[in-house]
C-alpha atoms as a PDB file:
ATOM      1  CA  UNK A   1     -25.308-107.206  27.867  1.00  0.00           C
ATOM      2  CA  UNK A   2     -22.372-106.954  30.493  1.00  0.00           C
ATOM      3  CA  UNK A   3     -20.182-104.120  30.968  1.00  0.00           C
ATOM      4  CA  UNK A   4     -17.195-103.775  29.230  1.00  0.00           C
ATOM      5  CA  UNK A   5     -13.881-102.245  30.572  1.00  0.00           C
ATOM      6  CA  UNK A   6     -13.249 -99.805  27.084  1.00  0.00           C
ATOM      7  CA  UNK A   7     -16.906 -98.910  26.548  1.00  0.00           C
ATOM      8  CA  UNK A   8     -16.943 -97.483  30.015  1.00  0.00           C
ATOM      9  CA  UNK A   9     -14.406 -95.718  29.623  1.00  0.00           C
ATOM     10  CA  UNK A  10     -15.112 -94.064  26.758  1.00  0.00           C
ATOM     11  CA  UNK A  11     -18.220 -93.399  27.977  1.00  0.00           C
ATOM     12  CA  UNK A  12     -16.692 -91.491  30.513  1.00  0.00           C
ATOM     13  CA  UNK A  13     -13.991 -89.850  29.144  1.00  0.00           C
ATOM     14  CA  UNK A  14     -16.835 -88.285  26.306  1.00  0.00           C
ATOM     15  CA  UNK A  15     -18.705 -87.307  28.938  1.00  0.00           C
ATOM     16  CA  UNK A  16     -16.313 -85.122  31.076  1.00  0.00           C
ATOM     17  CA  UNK A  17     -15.531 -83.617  27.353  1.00  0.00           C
ATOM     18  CA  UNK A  18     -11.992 -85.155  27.418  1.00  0.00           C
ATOM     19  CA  UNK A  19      -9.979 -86.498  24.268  1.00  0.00           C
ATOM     20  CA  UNK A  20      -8.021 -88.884  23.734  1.00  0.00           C
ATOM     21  CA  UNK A  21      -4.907 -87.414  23.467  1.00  0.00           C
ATOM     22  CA  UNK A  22      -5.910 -85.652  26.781  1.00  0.00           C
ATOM     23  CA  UNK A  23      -7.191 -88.029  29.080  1.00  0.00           C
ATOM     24  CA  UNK A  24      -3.638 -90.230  28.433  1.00  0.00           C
ATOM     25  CA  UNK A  25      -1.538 -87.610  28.733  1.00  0.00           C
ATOM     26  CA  UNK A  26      -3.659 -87.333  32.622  1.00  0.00           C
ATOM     27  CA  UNK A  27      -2.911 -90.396  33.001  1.00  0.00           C
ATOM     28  CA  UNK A  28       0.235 -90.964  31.502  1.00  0.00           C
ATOM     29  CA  UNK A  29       0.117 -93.706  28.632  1.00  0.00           C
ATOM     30  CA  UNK A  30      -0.106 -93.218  24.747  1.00  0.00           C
ATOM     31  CA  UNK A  31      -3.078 -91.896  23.280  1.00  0.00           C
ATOM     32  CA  UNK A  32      -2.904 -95.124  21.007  1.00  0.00           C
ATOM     33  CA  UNK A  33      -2.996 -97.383  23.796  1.00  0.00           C
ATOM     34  CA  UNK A  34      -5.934 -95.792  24.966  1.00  0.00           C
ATOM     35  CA  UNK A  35      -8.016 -95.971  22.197  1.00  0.00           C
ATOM     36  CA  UNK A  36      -6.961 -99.629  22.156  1.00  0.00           C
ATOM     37  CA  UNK A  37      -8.190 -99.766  25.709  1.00  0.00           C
ATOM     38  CA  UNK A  38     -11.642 -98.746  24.778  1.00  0.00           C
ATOM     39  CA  UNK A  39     -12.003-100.471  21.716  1.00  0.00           C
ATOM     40  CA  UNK A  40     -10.938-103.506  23.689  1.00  0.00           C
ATOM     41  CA  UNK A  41      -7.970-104.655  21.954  1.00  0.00           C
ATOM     42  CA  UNK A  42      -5.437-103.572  23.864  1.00  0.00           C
ATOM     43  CA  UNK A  43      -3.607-107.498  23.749  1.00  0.00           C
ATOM     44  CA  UNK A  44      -3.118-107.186  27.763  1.00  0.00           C
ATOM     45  CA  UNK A  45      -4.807-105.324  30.590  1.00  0.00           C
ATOM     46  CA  UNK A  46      -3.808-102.130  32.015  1.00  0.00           C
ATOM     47  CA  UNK A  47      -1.736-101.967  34.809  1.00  0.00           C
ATOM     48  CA  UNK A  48      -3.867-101.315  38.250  1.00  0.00           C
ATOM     49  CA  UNK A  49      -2.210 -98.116  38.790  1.00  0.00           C
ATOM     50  CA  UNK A  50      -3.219 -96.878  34.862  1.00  0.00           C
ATOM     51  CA  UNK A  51      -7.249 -98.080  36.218  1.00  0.00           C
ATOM     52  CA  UNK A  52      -6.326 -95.991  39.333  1.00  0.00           C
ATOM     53  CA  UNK A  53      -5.495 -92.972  37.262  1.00  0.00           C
ATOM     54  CA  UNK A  54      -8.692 -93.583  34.633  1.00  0.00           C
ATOM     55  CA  UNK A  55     -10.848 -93.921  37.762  1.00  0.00           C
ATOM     56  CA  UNK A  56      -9.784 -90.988  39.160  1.00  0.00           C
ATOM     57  CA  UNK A  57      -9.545 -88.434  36.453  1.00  0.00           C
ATOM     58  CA  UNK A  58     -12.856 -89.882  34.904  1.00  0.00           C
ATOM     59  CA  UNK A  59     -14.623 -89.662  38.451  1.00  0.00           C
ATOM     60  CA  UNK A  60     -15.413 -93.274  38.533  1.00  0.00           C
ATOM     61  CA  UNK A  61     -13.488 -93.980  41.911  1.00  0.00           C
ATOM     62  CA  UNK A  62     -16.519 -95.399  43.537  1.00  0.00           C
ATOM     63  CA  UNK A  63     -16.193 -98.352  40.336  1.00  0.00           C
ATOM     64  CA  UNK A  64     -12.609 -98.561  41.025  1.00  0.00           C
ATOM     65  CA  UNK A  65     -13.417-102.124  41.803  1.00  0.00           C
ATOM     66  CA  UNK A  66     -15.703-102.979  39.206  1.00  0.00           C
ATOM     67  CA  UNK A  67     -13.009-101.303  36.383  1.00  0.00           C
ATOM     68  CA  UNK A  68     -10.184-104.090  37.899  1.00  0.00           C
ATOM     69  CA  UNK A  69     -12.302-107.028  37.105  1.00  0.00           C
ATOM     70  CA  UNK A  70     -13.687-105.683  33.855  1.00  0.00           C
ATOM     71  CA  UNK A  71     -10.102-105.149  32.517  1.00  0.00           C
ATOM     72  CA  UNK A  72      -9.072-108.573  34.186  1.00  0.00           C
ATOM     73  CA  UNK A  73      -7.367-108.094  36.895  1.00  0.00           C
ATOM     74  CA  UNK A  74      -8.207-109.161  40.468  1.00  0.00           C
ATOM     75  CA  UNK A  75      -8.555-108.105  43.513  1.00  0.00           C
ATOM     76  CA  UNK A  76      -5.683-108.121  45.754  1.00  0.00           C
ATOM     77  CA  UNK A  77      -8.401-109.799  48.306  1.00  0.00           C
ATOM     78  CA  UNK A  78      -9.127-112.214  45.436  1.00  0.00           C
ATOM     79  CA  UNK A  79      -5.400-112.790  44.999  1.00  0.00           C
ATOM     80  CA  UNK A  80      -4.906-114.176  48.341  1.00  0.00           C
ATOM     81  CA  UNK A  81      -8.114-116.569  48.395  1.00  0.00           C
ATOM     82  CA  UNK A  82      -6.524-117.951  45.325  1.00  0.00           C
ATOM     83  CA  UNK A  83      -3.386-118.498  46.704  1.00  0.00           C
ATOM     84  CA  UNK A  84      -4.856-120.125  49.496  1.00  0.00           C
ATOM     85  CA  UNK A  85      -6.960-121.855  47.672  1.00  0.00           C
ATOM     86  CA  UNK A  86      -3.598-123.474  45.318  1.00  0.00           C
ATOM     87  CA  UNK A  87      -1.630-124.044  48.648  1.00  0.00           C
ATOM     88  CA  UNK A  88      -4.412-126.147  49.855  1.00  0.00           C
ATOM     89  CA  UNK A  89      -5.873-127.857  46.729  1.00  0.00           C
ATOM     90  CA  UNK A  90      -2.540-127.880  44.778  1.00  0.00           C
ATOM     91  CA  UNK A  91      -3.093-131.178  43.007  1.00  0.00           C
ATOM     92  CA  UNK A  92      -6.383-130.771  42.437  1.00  0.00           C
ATOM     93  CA  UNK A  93      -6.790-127.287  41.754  1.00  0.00           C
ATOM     94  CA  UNK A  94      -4.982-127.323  38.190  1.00  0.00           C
ATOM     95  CA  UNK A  95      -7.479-130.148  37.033  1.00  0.00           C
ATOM     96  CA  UNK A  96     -10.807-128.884  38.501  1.00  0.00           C
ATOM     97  CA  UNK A  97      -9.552-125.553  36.203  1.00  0.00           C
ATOM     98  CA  UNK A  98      -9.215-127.714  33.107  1.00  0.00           C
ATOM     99  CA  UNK A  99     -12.413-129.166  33.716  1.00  0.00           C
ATOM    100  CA  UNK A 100     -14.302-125.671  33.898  1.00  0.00           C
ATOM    101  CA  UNK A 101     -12.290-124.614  30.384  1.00  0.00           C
ATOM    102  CA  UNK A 102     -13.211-128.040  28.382  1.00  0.00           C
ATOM    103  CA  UNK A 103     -16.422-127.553  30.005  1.00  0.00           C
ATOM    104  CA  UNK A 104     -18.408-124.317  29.824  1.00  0.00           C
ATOM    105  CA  UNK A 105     -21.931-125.961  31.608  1.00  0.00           C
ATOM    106  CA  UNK A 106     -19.689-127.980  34.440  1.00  0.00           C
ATOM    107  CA  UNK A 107     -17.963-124.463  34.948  1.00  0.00           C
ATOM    108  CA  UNK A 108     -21.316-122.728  35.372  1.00  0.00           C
ATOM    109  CA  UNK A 109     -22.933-124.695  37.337  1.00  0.00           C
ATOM    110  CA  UNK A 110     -20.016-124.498  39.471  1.00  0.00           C
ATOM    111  CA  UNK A 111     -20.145-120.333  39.506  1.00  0.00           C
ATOM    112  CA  UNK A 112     -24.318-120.869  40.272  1.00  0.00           C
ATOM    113  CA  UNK A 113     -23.707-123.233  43.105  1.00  0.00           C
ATOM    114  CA  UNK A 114     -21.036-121.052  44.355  1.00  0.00           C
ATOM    115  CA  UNK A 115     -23.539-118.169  44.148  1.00  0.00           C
ATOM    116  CA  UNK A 116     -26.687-119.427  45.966  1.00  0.00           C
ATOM    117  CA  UNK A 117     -24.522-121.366  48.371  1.00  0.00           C
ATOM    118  CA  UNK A 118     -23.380-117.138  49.291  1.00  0.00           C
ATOM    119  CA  UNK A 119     -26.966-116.036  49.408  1.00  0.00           C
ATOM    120  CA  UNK A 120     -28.017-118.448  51.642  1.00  0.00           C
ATOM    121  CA  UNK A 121     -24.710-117.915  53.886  1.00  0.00           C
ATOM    122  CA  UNK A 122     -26.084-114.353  53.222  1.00  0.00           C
ATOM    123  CA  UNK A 123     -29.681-114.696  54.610  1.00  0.00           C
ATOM    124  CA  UNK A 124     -30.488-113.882  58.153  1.00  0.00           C
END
């Protein structure tokens, strides 16, 4: 089962004996919108600074990274190969998306070949 941004979370919050209503005020949001972060219905994803502040006051820093994609947002690394990637492939890039979202198998097999083409870029 993959990790999921508000389970994680929680997880850590109960286990540096925080509440709720204590860990937001740390971090500065409504209690309410934190338990709608980790029950995962929060409608939009927290702001990168708000995963800054969970990350730090939940000693997660070191899955800093890891919280940003799990609570959808990218990298700001990721953020440039995309726009890159638009400025270059502008036409097509719009239609090779739709393709992966009408297609869940096509849009795998894309993500595998993507992966094994890094591991053998990887291998010495």
């Amino acid at each position: 089962m993959t990790q999921r941004f508000g389970h994680l979370i929680r997880q850590a919050r109960r286990e540096k004996g925080l509440s709720q209503r204590e860990l937001a005020k740390l971090v500065g949001v409504d209690y309410t919108y934190l338990s709608k972060l980790e029950n995962d219905r929060a409608g939009y994803p927290p702001g990168e600074e708000v995963i800054r502040l969970l990350a730090h006051h939940l000693d997660l820093a070191s899955r800093e990274e890891e919280l940003m994609y799990l609570a959808g947002r990218i990298t700001p690394e990721d953020e440039k190969v995309f726009e890159n990637l638009l400025q270059t492939y502008n036409k097509k890039l719009p239609a090779l998306l739709r393709r992966m979202q009408e297609n869940p198998d096509f849009a795998e097999k894309v993500f595998r070949d993507a992966k094994q083409s890094d591991s053998q870029e990887q291998s010495p």
